[in-house]
N, C-alpha and C. Protein backbone atom coordinates (compact mmCIF):
# COMPACT_ATOMS: atom_id res chain seq x y z
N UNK A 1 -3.91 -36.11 -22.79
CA UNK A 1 -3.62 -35.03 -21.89
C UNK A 1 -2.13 -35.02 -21.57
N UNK A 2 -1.92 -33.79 -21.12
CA UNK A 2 -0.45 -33.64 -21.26
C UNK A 2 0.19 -34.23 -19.58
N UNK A 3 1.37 -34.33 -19.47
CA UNK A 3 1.28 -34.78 -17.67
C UNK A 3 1.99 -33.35 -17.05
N UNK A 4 1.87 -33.34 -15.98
CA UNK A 4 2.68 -31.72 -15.43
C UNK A 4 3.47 -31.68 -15.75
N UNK A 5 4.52 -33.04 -15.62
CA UNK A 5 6.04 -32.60 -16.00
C UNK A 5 6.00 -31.93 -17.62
N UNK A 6 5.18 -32.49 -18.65
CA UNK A 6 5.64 -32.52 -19.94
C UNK A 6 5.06 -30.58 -20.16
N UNK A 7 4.12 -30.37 -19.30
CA UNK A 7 3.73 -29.08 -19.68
C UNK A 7 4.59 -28.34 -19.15
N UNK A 8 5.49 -28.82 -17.98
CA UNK A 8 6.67 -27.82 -17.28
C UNK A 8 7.76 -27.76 -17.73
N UNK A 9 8.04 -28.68 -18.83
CA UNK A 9 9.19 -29.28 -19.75
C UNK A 9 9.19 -27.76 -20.80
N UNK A 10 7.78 -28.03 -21.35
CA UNK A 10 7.37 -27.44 -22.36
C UNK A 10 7.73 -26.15 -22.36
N UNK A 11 6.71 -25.78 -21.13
CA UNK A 11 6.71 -24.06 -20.44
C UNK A 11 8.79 -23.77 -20.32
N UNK A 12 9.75 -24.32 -19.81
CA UNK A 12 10.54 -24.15 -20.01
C UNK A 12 11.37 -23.90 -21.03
N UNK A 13 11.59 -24.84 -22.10
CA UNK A 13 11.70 -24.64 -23.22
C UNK A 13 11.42 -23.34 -23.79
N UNK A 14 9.79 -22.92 -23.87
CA UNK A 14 9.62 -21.74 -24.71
C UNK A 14 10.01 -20.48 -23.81
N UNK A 15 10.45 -20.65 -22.30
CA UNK A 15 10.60 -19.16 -21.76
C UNK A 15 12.55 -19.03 -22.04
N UNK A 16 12.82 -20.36 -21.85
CA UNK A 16 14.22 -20.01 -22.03
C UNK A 16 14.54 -19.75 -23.59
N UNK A 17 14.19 -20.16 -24.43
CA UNK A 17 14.18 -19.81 -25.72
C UNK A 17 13.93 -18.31 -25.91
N UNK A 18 13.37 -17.62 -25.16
CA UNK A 18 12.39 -16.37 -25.47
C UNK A 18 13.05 -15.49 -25.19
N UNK A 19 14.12 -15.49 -23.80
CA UNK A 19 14.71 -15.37 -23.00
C UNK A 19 16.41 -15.20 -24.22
N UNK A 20 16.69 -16.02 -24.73
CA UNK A 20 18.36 -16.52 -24.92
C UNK A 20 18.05 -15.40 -26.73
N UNK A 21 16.81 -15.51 -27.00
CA UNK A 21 16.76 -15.22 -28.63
C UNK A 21 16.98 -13.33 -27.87
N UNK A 22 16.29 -12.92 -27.17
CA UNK A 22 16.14 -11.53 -27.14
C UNK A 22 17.67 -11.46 -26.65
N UNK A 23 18.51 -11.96 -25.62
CA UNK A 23 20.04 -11.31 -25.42
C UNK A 23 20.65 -11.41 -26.82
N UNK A 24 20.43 -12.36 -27.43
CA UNK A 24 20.97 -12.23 -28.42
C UNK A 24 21.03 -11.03 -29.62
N UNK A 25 19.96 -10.79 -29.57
CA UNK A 25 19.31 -9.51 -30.44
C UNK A 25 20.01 -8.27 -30.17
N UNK A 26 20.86 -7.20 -30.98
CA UNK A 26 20.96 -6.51 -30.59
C UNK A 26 20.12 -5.37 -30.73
N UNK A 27 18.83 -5.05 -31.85
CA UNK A 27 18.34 -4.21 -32.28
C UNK A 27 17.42 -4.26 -30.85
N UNK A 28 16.79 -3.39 -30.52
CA UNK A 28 15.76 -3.37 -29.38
C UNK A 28 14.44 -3.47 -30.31
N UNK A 29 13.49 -4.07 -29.52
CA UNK A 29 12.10 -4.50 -29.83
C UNK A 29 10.62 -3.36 -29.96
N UNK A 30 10.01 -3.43 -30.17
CA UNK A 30 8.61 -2.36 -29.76
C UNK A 30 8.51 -3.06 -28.52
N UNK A 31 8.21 -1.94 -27.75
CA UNK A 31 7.55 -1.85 -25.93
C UNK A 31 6.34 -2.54 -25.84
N UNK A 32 5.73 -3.23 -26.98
CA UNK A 32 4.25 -3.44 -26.82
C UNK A 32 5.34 -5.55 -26.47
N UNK A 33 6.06 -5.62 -27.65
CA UNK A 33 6.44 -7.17 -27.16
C UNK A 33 7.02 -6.97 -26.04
N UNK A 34 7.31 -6.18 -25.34
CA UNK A 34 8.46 -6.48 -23.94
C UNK A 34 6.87 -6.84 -23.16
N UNK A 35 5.72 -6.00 -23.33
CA UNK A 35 4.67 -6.03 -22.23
C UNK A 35 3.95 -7.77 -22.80
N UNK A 36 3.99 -8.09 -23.68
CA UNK A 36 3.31 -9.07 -24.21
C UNK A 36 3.99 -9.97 -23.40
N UNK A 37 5.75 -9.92 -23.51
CA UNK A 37 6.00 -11.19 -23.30
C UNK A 37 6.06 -11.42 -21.53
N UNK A 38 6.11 -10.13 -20.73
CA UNK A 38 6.38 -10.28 -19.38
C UNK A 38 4.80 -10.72 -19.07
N UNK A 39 3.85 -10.48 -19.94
CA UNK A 39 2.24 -11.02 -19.71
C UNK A 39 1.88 -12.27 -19.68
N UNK A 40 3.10 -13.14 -20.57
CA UNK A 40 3.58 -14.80 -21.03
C UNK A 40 4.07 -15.16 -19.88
N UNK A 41 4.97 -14.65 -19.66
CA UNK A 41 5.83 -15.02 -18.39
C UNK A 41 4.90 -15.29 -16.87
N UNK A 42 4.48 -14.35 -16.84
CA UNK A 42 3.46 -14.32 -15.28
C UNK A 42 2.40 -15.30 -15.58
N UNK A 43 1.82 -15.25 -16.55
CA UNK A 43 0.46 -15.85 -16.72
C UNK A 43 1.05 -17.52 -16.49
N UNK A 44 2.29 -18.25 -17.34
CA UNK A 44 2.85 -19.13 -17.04
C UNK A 44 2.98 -19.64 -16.04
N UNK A 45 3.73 -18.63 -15.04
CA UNK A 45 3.54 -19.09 -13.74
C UNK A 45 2.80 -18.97 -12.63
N UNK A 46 1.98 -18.48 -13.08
CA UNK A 46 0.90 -18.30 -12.57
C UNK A 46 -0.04 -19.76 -12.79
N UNK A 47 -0.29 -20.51 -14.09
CA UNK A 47 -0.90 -21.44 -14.22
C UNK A 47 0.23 -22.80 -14.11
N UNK A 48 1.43 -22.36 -13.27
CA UNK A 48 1.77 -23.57 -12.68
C UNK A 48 1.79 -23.62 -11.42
N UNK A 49 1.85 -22.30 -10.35
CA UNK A 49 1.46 -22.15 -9.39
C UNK A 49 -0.09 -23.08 -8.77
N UNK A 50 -0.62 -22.50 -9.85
CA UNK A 50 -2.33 -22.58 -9.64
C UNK A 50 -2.08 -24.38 -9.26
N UNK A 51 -1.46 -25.10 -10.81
CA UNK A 51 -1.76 -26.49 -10.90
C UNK A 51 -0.95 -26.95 -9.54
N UNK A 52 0.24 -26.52 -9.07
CA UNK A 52 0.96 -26.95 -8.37
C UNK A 52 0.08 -27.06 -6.96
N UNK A 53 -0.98 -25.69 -6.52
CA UNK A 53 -1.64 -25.83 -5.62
C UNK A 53 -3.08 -26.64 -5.78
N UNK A 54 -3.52 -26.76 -6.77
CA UNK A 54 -4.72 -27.40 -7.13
C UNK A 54 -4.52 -28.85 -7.01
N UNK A 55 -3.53 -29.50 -7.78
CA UNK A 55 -3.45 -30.69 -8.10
C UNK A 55 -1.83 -31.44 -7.35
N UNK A 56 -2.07 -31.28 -6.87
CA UNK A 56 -0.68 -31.29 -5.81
C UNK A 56 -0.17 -32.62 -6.08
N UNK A 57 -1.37 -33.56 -5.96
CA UNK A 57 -0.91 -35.38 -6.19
C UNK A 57 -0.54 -35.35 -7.39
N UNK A 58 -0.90 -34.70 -8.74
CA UNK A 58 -0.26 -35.01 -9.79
C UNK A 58 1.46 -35.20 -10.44
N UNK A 59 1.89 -34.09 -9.35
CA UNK A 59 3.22 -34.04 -8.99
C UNK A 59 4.31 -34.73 -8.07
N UNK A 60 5.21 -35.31 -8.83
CA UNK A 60 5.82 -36.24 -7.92
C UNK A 60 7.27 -35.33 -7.34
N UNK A 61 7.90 -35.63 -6.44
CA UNK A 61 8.84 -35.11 -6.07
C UNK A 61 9.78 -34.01 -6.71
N UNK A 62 10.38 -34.59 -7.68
CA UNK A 62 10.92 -34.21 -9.10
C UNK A 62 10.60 -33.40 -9.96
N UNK A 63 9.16 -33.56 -10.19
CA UNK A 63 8.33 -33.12 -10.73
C UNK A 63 8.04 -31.65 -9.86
N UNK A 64 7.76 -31.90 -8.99
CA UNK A 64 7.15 -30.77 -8.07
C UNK A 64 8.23 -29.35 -8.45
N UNK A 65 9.81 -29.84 -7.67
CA UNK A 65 10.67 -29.22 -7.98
C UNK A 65 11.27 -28.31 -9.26
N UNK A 66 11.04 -29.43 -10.42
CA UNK A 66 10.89 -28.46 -11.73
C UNK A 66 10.23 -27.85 -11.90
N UNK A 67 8.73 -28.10 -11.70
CA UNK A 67 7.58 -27.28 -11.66
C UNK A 67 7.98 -26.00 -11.13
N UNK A 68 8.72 -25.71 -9.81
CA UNK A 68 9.23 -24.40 -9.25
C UNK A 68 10.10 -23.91 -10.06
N UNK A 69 11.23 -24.50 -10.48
CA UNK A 69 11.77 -23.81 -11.42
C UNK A 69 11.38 -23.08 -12.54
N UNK A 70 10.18 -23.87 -12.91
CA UNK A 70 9.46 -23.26 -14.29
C UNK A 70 9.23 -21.60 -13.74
N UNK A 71 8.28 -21.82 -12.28
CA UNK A 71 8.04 -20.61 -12.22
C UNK A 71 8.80 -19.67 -11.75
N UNK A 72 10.34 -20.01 -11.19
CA UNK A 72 11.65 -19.07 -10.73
C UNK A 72 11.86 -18.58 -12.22
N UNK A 73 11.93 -19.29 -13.32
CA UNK A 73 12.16 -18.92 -14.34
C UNK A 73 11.42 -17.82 -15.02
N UNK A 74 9.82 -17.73 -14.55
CA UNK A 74 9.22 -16.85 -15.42
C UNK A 74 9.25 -15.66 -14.73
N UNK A 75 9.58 -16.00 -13.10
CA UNK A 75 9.12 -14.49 -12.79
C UNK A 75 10.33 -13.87 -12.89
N UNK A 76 11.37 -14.73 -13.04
CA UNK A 76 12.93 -14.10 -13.34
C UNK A 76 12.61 -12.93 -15.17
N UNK A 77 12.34 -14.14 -15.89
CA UNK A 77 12.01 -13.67 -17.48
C UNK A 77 10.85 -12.20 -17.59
N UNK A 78 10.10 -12.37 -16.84
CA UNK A 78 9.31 -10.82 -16.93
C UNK A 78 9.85 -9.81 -16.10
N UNK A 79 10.58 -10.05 -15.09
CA UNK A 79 11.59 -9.20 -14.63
C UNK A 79 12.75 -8.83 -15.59
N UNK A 80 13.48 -9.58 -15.87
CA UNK A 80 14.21 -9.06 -17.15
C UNK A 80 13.35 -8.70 -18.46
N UNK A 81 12.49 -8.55 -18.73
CA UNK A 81 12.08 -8.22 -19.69
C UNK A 81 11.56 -6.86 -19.09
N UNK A 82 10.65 -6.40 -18.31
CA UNK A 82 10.64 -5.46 -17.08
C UNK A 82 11.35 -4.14 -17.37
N UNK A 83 12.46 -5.13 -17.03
CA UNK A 83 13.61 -4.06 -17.15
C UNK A 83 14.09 -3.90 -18.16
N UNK A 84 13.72 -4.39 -19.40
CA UNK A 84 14.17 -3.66 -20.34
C UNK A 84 13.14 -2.80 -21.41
N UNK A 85 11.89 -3.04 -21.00
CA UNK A 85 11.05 -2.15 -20.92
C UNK A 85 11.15 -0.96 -20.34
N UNK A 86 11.92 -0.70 -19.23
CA UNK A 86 11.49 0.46 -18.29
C UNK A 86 13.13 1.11 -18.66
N UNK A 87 13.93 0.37 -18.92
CA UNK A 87 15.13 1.46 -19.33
C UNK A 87 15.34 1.19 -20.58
N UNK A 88 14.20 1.20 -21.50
CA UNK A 88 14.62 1.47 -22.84
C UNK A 88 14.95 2.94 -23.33
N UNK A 89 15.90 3.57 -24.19
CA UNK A 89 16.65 4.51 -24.34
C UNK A 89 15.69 5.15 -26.17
């Protein structure tokens, strides 16, 4: 089994990756991946929210704290993605 940190490690990794590949991009995407991925994003933090309130002892100090970041990060990432859904040209 995985431990929180390593799944919050993880979850980071693939949102900032997801995140750094699309600024990079200049061609714009189909509207169906902007909705897919802001669906990644929430659901993410959403299931670290959940663990963070469910399993509270599993998390140590440190831990806890990244864990928030994971999810400042996603709801930041479907907000920018959001928005580039909603002012696509």
């Amino acid at each position: 089994m995985i431990p929180p940190i390593g799944m919050a490690i993880a979850a980071m990794t693939v949102m900032l990756w997801i995140i750094w590949s699309d600024i990079l991009r200049t061609r714009r995407r189909m509207p169906v991946l902007y909705a897919l991925r802001i669906a990644l994003f929430l659901i993410v933090s959403g299931i670290m929210v959940l663990n963070l309130v469910r399993y509270p002892n599993y998390f140590s100090g440190g831990a806890r704290i990244f864990a928030m970041l994971v999810v400042l990060v996603g709801v930041a990432g479907a907000i920018h993605f959001g928005r580039k859904l909603v002012l696509r040209h």
